[in-house]
C-alpha atoms as a PDB file:
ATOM      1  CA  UNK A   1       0.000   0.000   0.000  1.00  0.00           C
ATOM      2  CA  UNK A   2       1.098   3.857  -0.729  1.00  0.00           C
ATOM      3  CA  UNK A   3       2.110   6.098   1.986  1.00  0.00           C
ATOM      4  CA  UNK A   4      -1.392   7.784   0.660  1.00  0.00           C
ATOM      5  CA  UNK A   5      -3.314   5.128   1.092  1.00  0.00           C
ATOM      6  CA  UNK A   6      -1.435   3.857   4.145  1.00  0.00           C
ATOM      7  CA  UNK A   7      -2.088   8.112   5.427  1.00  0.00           C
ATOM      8  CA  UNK A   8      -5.966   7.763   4.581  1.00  0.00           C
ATOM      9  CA  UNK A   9      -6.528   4.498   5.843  1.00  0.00           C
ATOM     10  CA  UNK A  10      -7.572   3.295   2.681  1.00  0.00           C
ATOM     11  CA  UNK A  11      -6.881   0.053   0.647  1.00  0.00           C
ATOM     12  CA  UNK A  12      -5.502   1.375  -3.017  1.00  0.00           C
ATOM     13  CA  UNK A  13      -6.439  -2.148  -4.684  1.00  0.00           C
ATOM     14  CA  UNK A  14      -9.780  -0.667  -3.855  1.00  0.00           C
ATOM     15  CA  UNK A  15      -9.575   2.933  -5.215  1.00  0.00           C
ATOM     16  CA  UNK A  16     -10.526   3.852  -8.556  1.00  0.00           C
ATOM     17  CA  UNK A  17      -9.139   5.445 -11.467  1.00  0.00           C
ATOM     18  CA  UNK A  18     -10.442   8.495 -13.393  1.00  0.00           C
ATOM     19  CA  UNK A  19     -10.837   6.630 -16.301  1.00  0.00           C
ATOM     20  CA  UNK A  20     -13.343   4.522 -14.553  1.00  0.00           C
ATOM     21  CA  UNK A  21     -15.463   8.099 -13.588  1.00  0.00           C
ATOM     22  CA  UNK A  22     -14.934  10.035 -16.961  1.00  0.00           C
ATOM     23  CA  UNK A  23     -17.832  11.452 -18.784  1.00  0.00           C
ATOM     24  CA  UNK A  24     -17.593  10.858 -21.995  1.00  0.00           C
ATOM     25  CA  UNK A  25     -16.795  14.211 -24.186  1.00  0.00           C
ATOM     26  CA  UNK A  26     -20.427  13.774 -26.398  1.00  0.00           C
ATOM     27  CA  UNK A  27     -22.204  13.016 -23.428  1.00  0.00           C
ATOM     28  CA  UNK A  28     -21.028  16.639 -21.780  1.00  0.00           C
ATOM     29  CA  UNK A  29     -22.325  20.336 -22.848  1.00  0.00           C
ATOM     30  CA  UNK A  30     -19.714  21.913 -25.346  1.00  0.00           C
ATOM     31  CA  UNK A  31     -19.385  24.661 -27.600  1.00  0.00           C
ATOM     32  CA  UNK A  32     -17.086  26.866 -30.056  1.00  0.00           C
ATOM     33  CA  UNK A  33     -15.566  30.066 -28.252  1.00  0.00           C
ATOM     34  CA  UNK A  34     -17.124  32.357 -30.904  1.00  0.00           C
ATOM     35  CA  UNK A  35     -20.984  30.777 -29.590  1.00  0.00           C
ATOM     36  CA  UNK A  36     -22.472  33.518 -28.109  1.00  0.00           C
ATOM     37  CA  UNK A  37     -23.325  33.599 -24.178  1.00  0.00           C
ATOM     38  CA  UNK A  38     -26.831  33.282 -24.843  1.00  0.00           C
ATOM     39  CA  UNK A  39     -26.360  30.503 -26.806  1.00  0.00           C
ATOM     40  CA  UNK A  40     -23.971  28.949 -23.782  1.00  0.00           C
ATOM     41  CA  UNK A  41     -26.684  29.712 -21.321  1.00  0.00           C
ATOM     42  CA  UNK A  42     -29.083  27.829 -23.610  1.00  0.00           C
ATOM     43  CA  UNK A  43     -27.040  25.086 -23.868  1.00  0.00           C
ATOM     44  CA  UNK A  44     -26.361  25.261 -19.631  1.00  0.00           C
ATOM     45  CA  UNK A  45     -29.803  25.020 -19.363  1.00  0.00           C
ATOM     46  CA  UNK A  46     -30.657  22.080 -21.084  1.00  0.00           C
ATOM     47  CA  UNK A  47     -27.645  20.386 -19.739  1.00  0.00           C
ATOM     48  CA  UNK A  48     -28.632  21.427 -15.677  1.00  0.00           C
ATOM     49  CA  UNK A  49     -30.769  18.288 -15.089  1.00  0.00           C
ATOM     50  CA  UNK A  50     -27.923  16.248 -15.900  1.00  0.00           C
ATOM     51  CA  UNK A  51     -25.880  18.062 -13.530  1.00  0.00           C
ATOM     52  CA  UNK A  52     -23.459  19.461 -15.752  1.00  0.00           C
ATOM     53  CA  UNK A  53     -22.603  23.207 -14.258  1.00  0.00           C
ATOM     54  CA  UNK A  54     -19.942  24.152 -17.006  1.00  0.00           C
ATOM     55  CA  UNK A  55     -19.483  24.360 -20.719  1.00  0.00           C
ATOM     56  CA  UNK A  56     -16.488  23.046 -22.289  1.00  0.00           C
ATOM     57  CA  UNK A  57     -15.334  25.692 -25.037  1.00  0.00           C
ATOM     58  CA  UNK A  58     -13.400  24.620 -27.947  1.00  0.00           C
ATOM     59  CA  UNK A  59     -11.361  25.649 -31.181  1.00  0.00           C
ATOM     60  CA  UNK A  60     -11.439  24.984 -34.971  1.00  0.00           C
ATOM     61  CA  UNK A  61      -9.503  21.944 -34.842  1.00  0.00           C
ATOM     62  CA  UNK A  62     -11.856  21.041 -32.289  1.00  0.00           C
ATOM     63  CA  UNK A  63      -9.145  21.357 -29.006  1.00  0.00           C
ATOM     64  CA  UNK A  64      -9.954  22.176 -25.752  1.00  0.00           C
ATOM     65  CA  UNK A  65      -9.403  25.784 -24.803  1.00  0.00           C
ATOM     66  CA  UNK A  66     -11.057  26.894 -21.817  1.00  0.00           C
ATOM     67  CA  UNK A  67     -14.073  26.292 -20.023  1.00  0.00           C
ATOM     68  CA  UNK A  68     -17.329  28.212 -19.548  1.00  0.00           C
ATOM     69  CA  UNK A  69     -18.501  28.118 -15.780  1.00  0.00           C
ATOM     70  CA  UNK A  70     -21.799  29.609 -14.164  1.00  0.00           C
ATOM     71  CA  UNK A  71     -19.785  32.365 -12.592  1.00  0.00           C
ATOM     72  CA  UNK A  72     -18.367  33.054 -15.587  1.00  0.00           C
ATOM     73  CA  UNK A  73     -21.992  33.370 -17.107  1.00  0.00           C
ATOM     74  CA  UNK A  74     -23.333  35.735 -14.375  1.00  0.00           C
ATOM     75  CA  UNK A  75     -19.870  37.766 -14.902  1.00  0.00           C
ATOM     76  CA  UNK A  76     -21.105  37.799 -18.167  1.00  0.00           C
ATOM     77  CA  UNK A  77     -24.472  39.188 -17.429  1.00  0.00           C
ATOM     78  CA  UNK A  78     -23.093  41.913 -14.540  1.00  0.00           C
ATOM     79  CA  UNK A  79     -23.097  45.456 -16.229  1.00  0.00           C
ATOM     80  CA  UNK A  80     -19.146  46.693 -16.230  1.00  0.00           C
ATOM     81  CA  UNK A  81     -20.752  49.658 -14.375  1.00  0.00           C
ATOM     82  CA  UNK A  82     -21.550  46.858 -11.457  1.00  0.00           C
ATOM     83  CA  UNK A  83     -18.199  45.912 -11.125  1.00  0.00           C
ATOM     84  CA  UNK A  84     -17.106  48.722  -9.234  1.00  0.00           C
ATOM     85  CA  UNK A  85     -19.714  48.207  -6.347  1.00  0.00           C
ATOM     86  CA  UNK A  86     -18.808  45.813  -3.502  1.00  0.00           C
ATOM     87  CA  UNK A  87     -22.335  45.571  -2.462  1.00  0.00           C
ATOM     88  CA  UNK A  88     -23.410  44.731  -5.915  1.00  0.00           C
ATOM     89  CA  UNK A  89     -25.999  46.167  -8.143  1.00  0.00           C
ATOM     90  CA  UNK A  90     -26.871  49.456  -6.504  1.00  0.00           C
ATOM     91  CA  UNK A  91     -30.348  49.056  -8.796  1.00  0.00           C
ATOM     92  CA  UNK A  92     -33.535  46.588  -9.337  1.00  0.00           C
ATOM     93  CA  UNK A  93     -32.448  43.653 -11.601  1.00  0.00           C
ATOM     94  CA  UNK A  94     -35.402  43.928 -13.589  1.00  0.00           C
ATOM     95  CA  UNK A  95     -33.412  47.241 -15.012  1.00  0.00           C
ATOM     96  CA  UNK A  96     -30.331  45.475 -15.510  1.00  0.00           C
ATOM     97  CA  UNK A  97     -31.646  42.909 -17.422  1.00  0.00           C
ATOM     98  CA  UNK A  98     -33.501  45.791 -19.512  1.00  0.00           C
ATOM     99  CA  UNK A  99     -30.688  47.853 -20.072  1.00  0.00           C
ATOM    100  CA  UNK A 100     -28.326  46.619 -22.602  1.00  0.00           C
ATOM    101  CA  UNK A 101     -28.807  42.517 -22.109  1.00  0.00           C
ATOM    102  CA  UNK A 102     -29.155  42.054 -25.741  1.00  0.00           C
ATOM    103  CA  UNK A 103     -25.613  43.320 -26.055  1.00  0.00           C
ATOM    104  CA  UNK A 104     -24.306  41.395 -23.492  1.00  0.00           C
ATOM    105  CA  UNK A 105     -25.701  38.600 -24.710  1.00  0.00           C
ATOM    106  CA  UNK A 106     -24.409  38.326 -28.086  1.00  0.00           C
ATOM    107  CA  UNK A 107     -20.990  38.502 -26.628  1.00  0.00           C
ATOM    108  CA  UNK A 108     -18.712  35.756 -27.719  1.00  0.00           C
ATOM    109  CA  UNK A 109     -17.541  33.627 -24.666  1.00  0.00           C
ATOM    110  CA  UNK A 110     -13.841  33.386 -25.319  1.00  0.00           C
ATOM    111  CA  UNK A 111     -14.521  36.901 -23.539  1.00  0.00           C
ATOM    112  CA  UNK A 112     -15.780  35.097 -20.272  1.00  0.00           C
ATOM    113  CA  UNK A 113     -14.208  31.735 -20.338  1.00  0.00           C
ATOM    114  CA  UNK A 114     -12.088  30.657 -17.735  1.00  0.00           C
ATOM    115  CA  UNK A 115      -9.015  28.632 -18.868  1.00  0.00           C
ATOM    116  CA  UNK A 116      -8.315  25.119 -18.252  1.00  0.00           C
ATOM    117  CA  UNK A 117      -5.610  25.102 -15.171  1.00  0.00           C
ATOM    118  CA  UNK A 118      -4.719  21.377 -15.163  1.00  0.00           C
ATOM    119  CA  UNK A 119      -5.710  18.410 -16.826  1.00  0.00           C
ATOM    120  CA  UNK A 120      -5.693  14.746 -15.640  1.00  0.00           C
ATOM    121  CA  UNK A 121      -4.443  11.154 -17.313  1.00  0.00           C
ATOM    122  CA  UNK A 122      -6.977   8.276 -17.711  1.00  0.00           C
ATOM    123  CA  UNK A 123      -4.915   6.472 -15.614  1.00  0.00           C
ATOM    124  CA  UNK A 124      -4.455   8.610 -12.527  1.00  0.00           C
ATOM    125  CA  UNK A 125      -6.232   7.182  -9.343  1.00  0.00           C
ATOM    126  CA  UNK A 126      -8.790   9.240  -8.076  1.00  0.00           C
ATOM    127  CA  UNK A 127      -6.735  10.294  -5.126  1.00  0.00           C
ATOM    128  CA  UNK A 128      -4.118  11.781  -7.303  1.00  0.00           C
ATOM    129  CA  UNK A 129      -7.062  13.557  -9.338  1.00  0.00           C
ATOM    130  CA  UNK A 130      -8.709  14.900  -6.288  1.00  0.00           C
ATOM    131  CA  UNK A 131      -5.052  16.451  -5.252  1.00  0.00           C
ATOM    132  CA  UNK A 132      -4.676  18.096  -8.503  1.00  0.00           C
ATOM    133  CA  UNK A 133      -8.464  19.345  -8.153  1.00  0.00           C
ATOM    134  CA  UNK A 134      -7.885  20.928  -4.592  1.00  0.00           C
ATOM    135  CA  UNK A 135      -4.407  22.276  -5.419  1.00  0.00           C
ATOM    136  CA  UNK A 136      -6.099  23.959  -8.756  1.00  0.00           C
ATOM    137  CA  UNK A 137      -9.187  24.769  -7.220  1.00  0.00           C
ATOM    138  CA  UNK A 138     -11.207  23.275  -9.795  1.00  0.00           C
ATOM    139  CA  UNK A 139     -14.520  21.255  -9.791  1.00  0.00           C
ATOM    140  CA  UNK A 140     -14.144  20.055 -12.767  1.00  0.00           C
ATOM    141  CA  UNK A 141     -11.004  18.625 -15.024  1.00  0.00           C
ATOM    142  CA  UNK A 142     -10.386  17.137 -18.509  1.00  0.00           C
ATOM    143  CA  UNK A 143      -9.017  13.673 -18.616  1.00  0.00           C
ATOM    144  CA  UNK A 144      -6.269  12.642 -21.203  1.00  0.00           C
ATOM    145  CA  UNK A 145      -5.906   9.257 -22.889  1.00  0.00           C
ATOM    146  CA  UNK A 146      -1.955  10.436 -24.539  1.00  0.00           C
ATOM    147  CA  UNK A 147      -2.819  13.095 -26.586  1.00  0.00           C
ATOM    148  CA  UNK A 148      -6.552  12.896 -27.266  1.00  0.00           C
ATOM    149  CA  UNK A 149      -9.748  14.465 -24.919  1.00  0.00           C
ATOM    150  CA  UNK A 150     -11.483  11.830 -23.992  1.00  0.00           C
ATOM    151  CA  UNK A 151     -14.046  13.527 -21.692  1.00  0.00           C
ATOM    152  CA  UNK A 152     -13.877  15.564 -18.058  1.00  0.00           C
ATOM    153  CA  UNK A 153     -14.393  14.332 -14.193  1.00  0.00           C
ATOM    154  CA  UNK A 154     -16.174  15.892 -11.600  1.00  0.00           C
ATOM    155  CA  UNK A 155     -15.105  17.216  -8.011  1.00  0.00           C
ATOM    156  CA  UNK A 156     -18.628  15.552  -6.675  1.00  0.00           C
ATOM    157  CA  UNK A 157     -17.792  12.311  -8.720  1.00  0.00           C
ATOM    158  CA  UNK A 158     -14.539  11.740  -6.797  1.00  0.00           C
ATOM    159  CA  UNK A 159     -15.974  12.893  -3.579  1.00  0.00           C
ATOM    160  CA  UNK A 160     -18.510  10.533  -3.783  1.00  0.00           C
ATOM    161  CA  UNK A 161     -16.339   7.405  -4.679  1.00  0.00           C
ATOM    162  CA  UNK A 162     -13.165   8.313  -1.970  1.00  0.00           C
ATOM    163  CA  UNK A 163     -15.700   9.141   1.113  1.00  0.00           C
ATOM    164  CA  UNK A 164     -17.676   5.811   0.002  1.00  0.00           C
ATOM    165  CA  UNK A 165     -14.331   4.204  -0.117  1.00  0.00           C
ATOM    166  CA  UNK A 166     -13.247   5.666   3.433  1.00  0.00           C
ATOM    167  CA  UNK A 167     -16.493   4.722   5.470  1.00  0.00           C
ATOM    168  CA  UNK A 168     -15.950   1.168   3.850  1.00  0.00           C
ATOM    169  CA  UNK A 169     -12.699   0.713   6.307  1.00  0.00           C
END
C-alpha cells in the first residue's frame, strides 16, 4: 500500500481510477468560443438536469481551450458599471436585465471563459485527481488518454467514490 493510502486508511487495490469516472466528451455540454453567451446559457440550461454546471469551449480543430462556468456566465451578465460596487448592483435587476442585455448577450464567450488550469491522465487514481483538483481549485477537469480528450471528471464524482471508499474501512 502507498504512503497515501497507508495516510488515509484506505486500501488502493480498492480505489478507482479516473478513467473509470470520466464522462464521456459527447455526453457533456460543449461549444465553439465564438458561440455567443446566450447561446452557452441555452445550452447550460438544457444540460442542468444532468448536472453538468460548465461548458467546455473549444477551437477549430476542435481542441480544448477553456471552459465556460456559471460564474463566468453571471460575470457575463453583470453590467461593467456593477463591477465597481462591492455591495453589488446598486439598482432593481429587472433594469439590468432591460438595459443593454441584448448586447451582453451576443458577446462571444472566449470573452468570459475561464481557462483550463490542469488536466488529468486516464490512468491517474482518483486520489491523485482529487489532489490536482484541490491544489487547482477546480470542480471540474479534462481527462487525457496520450494526446486525445477523452471527456472531463467531476469534483462531486470523486468525492462521492473516496468518502464511500473511506467509510468502507
Amino acid at each position: 500500500m502507498s504512503e497515501t493510502g497507508r495516510y488515509l486508511g484506505v486500501n488502493m487495490e480498492k480505489i478507482k481510477k479516473v478513467m473509470d469516472l470520466v464522462i464521456p466528451l459527447a455526453d457533456y455540454p460543449h461549444i465553439p468560443y465564438w458561440g455567443t453567451l446566450k447561446e452557452a446559457i441555452v445550452q447550460l440550461n438544457v444540460a442542468y438536469e444532468t448536472g453538468h454546471h460548465t461548458i467546455l469551449v473549444f477551437d477549430e480543430a476542435y481542441k480544448l481551450v477553456g471552459m465556460l462556468l456559471q460564474q463566468d456566465i453571471l460575470r457575463g451578465l453583470e453590467p461593467e458599471f456593477a463591477q465597481h460596487y462591492e455591495e453589488g448592483v446598486p439598482i432593481a435587476w429587472d433594469n439590468l436585465f432591460k438595459s443593454g442585455s441584448e448586447a451582453r448577450l451576443s458577446r462571444p464567450i472566449k470573452e468570459f471563459m475561464s481557462g483550463v488550469t490542469a488536466k488529468l491522465d486516464a490512468e491517474d487514481s482518483i486520489l491523485k485527481a482529487s489532489h490536482i483538483m484541490l491544489k487547482n481549485n477546480a470542480s471540474l477537469l479534462p481527462v487525457m488518454d496520450g494526446d486525445k480528450l477523452i471527456g472531463v471528471i467531476r469534483m462531486g464524482d470523486l468525492f462521492h467514490e473516496i468518502t464511500n471508499a473511506v467509510l468502507s474501512l
